[in-house]
C-alpha atoms as a PDB file:
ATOM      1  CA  UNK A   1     -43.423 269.277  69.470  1.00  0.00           C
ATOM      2  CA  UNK A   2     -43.913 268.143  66.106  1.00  0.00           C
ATOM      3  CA  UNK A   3     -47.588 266.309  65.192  1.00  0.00           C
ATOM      4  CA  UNK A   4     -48.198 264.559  62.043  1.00  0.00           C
ATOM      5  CA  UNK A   5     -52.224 264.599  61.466  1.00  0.00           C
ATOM      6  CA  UNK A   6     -53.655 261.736  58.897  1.00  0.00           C
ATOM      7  CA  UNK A   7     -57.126 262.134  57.921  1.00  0.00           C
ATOM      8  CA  UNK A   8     -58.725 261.698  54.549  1.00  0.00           C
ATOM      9  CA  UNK A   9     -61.329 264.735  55.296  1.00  0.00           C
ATOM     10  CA  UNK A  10     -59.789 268.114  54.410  1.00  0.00           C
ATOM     11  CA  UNK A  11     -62.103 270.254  56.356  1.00  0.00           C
ATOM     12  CA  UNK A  12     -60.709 268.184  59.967  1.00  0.00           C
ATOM     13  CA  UNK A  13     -57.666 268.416  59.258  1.00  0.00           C
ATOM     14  CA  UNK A  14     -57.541 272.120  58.238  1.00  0.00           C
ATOM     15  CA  UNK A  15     -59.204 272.738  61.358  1.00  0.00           C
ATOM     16  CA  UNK A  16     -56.766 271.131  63.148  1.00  0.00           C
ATOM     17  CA  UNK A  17     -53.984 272.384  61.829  1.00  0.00           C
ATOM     18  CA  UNK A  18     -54.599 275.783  62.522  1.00  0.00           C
ATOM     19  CA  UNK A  19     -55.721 274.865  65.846  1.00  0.00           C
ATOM     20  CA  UNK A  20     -51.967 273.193  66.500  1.00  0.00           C
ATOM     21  CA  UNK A  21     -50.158 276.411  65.008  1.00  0.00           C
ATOM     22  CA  UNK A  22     -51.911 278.593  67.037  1.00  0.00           C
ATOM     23  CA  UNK A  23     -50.810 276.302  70.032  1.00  0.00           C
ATOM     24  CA  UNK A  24     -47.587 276.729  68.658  1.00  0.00           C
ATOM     25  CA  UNK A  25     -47.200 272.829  67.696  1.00  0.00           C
ATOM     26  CA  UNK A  26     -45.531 272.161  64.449  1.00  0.00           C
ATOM     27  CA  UNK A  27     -47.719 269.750  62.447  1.00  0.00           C
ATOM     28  CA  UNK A  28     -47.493 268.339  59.106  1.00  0.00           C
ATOM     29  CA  UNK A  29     -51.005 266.955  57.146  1.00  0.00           C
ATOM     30  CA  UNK A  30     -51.899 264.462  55.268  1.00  0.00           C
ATOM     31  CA  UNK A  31     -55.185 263.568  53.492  1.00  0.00           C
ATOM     32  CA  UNK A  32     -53.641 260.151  51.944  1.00  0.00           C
ATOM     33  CA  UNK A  33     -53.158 256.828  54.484  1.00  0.00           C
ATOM     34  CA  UNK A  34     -50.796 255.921  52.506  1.00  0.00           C
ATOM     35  CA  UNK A  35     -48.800 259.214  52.545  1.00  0.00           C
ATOM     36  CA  UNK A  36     -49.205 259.097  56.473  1.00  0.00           C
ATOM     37  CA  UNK A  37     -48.081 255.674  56.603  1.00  0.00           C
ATOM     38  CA  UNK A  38     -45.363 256.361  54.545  1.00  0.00           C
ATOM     39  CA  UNK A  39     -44.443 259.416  56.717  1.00  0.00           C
ATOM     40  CA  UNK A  40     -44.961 257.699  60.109  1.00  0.00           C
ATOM     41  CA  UNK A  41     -42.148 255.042  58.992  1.00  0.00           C
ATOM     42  CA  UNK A  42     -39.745 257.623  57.273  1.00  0.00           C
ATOM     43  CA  UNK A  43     -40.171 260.485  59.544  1.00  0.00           C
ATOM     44  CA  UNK A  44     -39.924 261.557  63.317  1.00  0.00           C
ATOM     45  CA  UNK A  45     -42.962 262.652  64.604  1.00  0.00           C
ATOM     46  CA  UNK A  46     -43.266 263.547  68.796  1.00  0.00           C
ATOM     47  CA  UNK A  47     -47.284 262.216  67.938  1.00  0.00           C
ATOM     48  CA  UNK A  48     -49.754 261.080  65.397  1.00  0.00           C
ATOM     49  CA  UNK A  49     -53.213 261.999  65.185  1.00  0.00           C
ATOM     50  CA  UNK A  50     -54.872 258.991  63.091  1.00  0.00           C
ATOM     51  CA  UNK A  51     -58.121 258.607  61.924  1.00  0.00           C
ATOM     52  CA  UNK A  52     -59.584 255.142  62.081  1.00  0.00           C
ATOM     53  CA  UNK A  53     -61.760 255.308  59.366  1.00  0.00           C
ATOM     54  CA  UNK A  54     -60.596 256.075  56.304  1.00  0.00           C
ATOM     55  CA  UNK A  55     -61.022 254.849  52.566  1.00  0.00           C
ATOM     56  CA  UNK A  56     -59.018 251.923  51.015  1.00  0.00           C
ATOM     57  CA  UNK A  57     -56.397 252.304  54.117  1.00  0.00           C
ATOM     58  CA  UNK A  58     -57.924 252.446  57.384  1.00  0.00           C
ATOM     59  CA  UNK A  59     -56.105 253.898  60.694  1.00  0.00           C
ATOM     60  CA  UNK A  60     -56.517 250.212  61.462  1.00  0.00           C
ATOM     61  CA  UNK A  61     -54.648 248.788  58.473  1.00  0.00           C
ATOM     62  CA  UNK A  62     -51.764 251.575  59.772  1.00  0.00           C
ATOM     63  CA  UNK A  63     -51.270 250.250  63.099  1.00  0.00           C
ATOM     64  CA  UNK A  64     -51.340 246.812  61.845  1.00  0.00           C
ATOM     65  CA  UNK A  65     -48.340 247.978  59.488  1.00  0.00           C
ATOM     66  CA  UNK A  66     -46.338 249.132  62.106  1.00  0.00           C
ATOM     67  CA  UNK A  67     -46.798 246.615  64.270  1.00  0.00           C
ATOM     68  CA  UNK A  68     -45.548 244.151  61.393  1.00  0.00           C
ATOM     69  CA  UNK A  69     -42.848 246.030  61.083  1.00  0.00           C
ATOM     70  CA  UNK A  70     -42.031 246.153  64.743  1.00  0.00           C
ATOM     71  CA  UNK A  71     -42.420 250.062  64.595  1.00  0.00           C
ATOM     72  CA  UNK A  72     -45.709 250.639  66.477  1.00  0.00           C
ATOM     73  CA  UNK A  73     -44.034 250.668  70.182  1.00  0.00           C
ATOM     74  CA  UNK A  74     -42.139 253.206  68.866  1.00  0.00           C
ATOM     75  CA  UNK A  75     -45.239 255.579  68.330  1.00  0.00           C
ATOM     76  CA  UNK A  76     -47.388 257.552  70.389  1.00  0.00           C
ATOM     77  CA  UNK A  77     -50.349 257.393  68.054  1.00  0.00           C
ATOM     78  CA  UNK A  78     -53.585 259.019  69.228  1.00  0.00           C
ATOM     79  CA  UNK A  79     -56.510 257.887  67.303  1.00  0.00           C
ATOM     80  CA  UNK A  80     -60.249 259.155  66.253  1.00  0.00           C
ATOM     81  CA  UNK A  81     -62.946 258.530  64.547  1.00  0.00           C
ATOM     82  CA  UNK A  82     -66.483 259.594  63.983  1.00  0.00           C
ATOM     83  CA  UNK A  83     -68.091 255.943  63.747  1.00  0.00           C
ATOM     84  CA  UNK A  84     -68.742 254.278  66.965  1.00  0.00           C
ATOM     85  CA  UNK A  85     -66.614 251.897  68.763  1.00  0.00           C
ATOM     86  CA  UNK A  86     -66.805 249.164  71.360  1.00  0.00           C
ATOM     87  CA  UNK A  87     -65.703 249.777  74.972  1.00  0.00           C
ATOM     88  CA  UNK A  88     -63.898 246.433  74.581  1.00  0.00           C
ATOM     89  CA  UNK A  89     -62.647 247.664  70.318  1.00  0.00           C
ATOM     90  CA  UNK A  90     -61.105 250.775  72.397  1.00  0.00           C
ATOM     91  CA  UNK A  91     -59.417 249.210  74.983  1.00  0.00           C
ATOM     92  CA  UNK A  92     -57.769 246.330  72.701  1.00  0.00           C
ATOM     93  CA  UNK A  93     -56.371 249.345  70.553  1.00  0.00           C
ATOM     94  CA  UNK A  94     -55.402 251.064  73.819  1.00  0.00           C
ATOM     95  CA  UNK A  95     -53.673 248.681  74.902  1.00  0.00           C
ATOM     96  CA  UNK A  96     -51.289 248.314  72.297  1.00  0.00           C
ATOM     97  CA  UNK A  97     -47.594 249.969  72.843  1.00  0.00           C
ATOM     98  CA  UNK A  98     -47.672 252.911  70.319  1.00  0.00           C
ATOM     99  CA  UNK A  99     -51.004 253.867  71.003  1.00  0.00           C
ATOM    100  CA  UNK A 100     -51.663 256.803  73.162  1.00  0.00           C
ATOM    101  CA  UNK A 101     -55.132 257.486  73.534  1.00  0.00           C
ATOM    102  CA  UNK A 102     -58.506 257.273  71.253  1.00  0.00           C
ATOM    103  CA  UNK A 103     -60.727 260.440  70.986  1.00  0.00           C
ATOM    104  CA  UNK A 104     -63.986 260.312  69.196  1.00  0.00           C
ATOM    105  CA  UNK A 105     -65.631 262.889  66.397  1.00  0.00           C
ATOM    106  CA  UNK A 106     -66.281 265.703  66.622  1.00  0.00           C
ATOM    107  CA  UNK A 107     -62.900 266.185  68.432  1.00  0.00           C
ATOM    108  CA  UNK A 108     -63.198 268.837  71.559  1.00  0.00           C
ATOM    109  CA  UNK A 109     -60.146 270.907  70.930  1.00  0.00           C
ATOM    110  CA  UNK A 110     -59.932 271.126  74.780  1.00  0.00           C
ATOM    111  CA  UNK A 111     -59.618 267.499  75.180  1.00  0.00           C
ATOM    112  CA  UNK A 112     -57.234 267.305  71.941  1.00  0.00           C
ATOM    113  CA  UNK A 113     -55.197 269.822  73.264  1.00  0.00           C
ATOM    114  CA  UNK A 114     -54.878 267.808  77.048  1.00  0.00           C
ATOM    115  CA  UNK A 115     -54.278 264.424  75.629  1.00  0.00           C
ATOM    116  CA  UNK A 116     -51.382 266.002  73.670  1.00  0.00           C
ATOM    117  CA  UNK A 117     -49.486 267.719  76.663  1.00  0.00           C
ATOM    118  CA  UNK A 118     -50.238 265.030  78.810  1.00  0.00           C
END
């Protein structure tokens, strides 16, 4: 299984990336939204780990991009982020095709690790 992980803080996704090879998932990171953007479209990735809040390009901006390119069904996108969300924020995001699942910061590497062999 290969995992793409966008997220503009270093230390999370160092931490995760270690976590995933020691899984033994292949993962690629990226600290850039636009890089992971860029790498969503031009790449094949078996999931995405996306943080929602991130600096000039959100996670949000990301989906909308897909979607507007018709390339978000073809995703299976699970996103995070440390601020908090609505019940109702979640489930609209949830809802979308592409979108797996939506974990919140700190991540439980348990529950990381179940949502992505589920």
């Amino acid at each position: 299984m290969k995992v793409l992980i966008v997220d503009d803080n270093q230390d999370i996704t160092d931490l995760l990336s270690k976590f995933l090879d020691a899984k033994g998932f292949e993962n690629v990171v990226t600290n850039d939204p636009q890089d992971g953007l860029r790498q969503i479209k031009e790449g094949h990735y078996d999931m995405v780990l996306l943080d929602i809040s991130m600096p000039e390009i959100s996670g949000i901006d990301i989906i909308q991009n897909l979607e507007q390119d018709n390339l978000l069904k073809n995703q299976k996108i699970v996103i995070f982020s440390a601020t908090a969300f609505t019940t109702k924020e979640i489930d609209q995001l949830i809802t979308k095709q592409g979108i797996h699942s939506c974990l919140k910061k700190p991540i439980a590497l348990n529950k990381l690790l179940a949502t992505i062999t589920h």
